[in-house]
N, C-alpha and C. Protein backbone atom coordinates (compact mmCIF):
# COMPACT_ATOMS: atom_id res chain seq x y z
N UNK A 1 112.43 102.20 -62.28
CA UNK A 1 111.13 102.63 -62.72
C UNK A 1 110.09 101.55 -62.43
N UNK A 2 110.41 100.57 -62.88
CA UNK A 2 109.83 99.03 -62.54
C UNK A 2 108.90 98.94 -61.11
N UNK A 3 110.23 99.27 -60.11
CA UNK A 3 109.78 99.35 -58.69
C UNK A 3 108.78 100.35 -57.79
N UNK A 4 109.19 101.35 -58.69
CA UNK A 4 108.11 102.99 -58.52
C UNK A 4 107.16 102.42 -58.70
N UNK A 5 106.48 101.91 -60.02
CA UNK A 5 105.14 101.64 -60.59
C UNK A 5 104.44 100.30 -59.50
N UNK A 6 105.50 99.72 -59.50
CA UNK A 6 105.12 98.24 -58.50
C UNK A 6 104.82 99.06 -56.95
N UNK A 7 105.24 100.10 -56.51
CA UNK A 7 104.72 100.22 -55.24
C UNK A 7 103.62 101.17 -55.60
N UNK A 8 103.63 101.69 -56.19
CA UNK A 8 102.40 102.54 -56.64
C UNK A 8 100.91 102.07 -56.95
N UNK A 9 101.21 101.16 -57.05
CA UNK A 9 100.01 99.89 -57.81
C UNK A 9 99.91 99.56 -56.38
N UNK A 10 100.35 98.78 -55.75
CA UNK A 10 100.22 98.08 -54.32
C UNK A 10 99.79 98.79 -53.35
N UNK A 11 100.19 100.16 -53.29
CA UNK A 11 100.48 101.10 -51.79
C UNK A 11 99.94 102.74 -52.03
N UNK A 12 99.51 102.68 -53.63
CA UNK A 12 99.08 104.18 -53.97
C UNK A 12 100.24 104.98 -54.08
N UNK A 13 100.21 106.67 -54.63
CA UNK A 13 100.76 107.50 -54.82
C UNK A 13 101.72 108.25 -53.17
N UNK A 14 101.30 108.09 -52.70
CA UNK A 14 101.80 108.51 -51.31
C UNK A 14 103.59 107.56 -50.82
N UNK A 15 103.55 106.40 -51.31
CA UNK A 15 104.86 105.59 -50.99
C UNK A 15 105.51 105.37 -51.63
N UNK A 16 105.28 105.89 -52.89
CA UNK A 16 106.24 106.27 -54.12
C UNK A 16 107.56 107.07 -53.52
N UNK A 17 107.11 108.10 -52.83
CA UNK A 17 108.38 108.68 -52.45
C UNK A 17 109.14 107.89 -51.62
N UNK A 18 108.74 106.99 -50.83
CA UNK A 18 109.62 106.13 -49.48
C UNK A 18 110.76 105.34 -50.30
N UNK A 19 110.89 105.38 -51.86
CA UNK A 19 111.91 104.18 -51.97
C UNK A 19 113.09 105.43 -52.62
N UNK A 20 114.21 105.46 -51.84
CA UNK A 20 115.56 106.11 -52.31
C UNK A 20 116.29 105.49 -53.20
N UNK A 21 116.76 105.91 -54.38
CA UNK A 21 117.96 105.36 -54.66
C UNK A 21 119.13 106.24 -55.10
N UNK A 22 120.43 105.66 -54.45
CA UNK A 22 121.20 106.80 -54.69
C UNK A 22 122.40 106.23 -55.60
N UNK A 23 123.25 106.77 -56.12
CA UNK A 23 125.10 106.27 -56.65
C UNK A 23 125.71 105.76 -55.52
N UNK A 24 126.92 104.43 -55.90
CA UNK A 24 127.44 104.56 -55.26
C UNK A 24 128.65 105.15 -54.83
N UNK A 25 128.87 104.93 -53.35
CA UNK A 25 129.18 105.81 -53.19
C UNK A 25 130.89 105.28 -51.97
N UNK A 26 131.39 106.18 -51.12
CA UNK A 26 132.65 104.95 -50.58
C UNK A 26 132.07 105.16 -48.87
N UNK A 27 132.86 104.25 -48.60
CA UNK A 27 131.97 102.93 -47.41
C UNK A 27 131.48 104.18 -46.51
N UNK A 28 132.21 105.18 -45.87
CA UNK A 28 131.33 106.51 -44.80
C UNK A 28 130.58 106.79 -45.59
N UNK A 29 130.12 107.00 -46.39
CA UNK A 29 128.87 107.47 -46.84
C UNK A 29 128.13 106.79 -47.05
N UNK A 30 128.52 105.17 -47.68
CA UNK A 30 126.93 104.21 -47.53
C UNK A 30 126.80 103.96 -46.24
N UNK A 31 127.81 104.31 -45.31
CA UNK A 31 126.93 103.63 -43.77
C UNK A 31 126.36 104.83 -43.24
N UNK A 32 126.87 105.82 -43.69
CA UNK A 32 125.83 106.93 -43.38
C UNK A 32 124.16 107.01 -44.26
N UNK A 33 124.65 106.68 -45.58
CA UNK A 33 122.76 106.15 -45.46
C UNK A 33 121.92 105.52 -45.33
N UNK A 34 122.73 104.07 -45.30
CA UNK A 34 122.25 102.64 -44.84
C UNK A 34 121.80 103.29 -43.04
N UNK A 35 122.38 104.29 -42.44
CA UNK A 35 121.99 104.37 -40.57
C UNK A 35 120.48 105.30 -40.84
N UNK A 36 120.60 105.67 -41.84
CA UNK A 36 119.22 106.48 -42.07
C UNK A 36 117.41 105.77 -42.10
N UNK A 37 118.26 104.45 -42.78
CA UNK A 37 116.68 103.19 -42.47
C UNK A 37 116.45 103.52 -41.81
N UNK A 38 114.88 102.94 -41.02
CA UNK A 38 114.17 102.56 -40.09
C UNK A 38 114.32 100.72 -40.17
N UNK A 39 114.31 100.03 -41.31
CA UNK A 39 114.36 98.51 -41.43
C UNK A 39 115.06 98.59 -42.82
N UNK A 40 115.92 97.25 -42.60
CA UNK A 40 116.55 96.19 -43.56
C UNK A 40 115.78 95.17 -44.05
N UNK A 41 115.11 94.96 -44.83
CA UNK A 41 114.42 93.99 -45.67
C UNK A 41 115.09 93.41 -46.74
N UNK A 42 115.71 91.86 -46.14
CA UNK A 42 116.68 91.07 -47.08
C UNK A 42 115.88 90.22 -47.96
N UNK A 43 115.79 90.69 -48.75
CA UNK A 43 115.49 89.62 -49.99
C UNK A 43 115.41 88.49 -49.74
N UNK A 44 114.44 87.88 -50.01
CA UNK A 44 114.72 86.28 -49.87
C UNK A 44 115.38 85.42 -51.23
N UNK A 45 114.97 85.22 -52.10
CA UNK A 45 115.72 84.73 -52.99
C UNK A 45 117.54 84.87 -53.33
N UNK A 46 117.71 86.37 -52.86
CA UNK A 46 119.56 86.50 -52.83
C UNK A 46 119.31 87.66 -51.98
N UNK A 47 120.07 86.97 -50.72
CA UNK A 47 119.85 87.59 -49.38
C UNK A 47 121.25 88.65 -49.59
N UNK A 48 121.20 89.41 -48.39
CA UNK A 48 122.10 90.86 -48.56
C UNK A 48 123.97 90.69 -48.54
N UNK A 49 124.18 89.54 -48.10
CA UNK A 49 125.61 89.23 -47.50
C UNK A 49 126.63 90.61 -47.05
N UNK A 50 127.25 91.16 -47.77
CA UNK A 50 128.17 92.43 -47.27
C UNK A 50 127.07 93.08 -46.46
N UNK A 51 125.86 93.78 -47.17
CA UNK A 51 124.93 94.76 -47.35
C UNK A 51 124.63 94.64 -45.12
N UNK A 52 124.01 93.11 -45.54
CA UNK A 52 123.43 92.87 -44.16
C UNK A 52 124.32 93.17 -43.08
N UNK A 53 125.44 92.51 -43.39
CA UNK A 53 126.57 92.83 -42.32
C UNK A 53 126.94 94.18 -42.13
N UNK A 54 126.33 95.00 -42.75
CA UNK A 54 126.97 96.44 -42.85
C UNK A 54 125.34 96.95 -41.98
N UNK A 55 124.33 96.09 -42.30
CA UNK A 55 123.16 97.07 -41.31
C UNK A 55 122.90 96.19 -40.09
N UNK A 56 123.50 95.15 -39.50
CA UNK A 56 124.17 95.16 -38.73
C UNK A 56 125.30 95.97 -37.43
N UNK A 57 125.63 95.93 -38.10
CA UNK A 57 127.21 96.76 -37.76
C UNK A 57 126.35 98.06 -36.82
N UNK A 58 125.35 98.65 -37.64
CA UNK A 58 125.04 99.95 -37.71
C UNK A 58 123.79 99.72 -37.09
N UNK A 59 123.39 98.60 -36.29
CA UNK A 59 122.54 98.56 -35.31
C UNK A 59 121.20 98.27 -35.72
N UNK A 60 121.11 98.49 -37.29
CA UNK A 60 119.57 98.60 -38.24
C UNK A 60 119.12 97.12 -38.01
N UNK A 61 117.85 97.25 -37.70
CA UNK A 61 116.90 95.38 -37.63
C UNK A 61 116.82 95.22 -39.21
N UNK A 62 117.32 93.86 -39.16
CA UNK A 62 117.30 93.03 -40.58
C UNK A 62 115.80 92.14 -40.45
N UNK A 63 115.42 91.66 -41.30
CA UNK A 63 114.31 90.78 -41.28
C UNK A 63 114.59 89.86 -42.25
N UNK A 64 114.53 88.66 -42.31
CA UNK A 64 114.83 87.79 -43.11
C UNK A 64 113.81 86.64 -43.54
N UNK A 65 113.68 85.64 -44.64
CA UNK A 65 112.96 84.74 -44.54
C UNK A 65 114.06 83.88 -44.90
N UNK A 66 113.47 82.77 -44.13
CA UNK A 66 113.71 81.19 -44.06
C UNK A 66 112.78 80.29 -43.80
N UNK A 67 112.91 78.98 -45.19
CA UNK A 67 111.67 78.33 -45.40
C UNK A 67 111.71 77.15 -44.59
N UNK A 68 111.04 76.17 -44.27
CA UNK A 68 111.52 75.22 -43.75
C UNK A 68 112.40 74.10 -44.72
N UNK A 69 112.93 73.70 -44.38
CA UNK A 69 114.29 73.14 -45.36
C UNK A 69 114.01 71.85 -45.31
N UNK A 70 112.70 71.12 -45.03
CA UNK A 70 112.27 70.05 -45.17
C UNK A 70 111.31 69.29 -46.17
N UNK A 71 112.08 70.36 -47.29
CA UNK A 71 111.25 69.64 -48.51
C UNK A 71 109.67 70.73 -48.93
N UNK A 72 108.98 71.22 -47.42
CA UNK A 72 107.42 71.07 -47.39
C UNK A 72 107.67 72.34 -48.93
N UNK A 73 106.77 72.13 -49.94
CA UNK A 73 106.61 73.24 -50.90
C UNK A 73 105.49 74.05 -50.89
N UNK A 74 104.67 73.69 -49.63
CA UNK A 74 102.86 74.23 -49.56
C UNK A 74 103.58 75.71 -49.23
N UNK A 75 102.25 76.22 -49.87
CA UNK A 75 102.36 77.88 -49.41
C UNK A 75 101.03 78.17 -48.91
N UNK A 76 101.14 78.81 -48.38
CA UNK A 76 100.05 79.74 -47.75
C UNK A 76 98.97 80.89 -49.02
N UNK A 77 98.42 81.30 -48.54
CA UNK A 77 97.17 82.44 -49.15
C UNK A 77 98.19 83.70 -49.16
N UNK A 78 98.72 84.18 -48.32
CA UNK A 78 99.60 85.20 -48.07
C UNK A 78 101.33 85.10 -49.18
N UNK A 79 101.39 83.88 -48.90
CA UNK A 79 102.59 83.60 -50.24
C UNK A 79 102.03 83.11 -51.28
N UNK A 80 100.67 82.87 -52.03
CA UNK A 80 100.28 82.87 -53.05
C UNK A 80 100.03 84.53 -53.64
N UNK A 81 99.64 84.98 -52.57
CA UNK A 81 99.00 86.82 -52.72
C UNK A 81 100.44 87.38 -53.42
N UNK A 82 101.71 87.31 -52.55
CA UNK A 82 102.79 87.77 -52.87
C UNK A 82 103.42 87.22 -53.93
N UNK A 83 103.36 86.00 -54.45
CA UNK A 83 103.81 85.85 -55.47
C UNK A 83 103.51 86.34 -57.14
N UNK A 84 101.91 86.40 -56.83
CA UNK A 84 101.28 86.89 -57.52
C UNK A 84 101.38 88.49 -58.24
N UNK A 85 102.03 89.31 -57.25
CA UNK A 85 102.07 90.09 -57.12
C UNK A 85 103.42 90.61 -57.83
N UNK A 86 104.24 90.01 -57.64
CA UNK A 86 105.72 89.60 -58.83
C UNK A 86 105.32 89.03 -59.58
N UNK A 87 104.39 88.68 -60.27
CA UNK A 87 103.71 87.82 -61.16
C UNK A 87 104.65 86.53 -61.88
N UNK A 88 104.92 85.83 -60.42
CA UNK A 88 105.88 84.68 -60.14
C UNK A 88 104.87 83.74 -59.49
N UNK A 89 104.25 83.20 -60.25
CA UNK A 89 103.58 81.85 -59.43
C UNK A 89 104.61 80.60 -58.82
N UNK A 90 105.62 80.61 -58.73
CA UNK A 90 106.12 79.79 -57.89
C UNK A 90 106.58 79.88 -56.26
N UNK A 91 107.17 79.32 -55.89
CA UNK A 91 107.47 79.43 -53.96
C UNK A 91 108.69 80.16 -54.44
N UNK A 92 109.09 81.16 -53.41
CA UNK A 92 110.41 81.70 -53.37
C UNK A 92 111.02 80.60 -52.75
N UNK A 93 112.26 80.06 -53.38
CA UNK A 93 112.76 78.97 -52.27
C UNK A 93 113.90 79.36 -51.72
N UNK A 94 114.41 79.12 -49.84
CA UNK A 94 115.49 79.65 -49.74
C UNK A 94 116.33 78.40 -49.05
N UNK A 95 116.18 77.79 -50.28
CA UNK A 95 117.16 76.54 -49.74
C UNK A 95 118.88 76.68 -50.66
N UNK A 96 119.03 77.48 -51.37
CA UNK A 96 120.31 77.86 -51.65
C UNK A 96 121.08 78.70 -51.21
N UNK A 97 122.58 78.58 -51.40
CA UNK A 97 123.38 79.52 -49.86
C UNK A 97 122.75 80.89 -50.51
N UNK A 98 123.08 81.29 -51.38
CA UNK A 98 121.94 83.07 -51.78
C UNK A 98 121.07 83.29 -51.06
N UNK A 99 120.63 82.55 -50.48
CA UNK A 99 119.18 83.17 -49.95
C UNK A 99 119.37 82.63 -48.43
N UNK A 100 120.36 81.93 -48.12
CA UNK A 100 120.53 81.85 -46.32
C UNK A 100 121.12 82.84 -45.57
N UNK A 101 122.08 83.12 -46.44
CA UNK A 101 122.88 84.04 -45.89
C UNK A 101 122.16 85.00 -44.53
N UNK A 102 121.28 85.56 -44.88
CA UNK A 102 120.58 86.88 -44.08
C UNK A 102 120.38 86.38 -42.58
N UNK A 103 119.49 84.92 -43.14
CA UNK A 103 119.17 83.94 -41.94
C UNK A 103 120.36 83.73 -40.84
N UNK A 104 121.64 83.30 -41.44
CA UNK A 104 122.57 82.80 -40.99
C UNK A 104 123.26 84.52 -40.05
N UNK A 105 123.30 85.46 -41.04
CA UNK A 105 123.72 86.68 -40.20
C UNK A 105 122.92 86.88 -39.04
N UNK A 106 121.97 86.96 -38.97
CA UNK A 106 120.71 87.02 -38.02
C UNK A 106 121.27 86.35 -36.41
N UNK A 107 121.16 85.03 -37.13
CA UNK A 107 121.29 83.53 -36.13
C UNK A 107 122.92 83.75 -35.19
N UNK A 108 123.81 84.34 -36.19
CA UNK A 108 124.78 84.98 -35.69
C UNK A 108 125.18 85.51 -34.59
N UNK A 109 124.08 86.48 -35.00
CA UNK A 109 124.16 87.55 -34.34
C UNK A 109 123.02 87.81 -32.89
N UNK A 110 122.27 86.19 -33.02
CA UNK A 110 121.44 86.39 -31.78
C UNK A 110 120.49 87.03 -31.78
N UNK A 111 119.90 87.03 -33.15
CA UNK A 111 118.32 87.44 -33.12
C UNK A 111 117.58 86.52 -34.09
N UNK A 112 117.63 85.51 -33.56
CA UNK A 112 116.71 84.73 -34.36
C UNK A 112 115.30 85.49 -34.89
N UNK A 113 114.81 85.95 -33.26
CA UNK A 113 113.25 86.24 -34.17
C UNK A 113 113.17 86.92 -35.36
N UNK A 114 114.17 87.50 -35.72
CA UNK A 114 113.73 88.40 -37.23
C UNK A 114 113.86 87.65 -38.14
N UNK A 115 113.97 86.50 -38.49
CA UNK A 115 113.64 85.23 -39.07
C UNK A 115 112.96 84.88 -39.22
N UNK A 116 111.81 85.03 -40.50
CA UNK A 116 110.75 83.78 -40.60
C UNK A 116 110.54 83.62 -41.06
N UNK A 117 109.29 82.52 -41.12
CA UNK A 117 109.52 80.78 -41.92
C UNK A 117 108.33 80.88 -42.76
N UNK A 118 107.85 81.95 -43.32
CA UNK A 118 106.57 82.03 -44.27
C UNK A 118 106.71 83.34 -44.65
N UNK A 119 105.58 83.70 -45.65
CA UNK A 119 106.07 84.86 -46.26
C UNK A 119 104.99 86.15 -45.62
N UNK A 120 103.68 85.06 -44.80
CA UNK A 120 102.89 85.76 -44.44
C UNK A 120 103.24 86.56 -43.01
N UNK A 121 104.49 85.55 -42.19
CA UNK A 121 105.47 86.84 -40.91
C UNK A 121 105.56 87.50 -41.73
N UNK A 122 106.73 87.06 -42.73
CA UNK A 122 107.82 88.13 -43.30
C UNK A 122 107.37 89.25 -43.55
N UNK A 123 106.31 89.00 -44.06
CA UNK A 123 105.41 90.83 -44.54
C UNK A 123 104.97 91.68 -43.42
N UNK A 124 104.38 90.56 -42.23
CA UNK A 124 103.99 91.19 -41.18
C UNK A 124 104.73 91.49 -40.36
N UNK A 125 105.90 91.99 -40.32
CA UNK A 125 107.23 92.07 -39.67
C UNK A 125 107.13 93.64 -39.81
């Protein structure tokens, strides 16, 4: 319900319907609706691990963020906007394995570019 109201607020009445959620369910049938995406959008804070590898598998573009791992904590206007917006004033940080994972499947798998290093790609992805 949380998430309904949060895209509703952000995106209006019209994209309320775009978010599915279903039971689960056994593995042919989540890869039959996981092939139904258009995009995989991994979390940054606790990235997808099985999940990703499964939209993968199934050909779906993942998008991931990864911060620079050099300490820098500056954010941008675009990751202040978004944080705000979770009404989380801090940096999402993805310097713990939870949140590499997606990166690391990605890098894997030879697509770096769906990787990136701010939150202001990540959105614009």
């Amino acid at each position: 319900q949380n998430l309904r109201q949060l895209v509703r607020k952000e995106f209006g009445e019209r994209m309320e319907d775009a978010l599915l959620f279903a039971d689960v369910s056994e593995r042919n049938e989540h890869l039959r609706r996981l092939g139904c995406a258009d995009v995989f959008l991994d979390t940054p804070a606790y990235n997808a691990h099985t999940l990703g590898c499964d939209a993968l598998y199934l050909g779906l573009p993942m998008i991931s963020l990864l911060r620079d791992s050099s300490g820098d904590t500056s954010t941008s206007a675009s990751d202040n906007q978004a944080n705000s917006i979770c009404d989380d004033q801090s940096t999402i940080a993805t310097d713990k394995l939870a949140s590499r994972v997606g990166a690391s499947l990605l890098r894997a798998a030879e697509v770096d570019d769906l990787v990136y290093p701010n939150m202001s790609d990540y959105e614009d992805a």
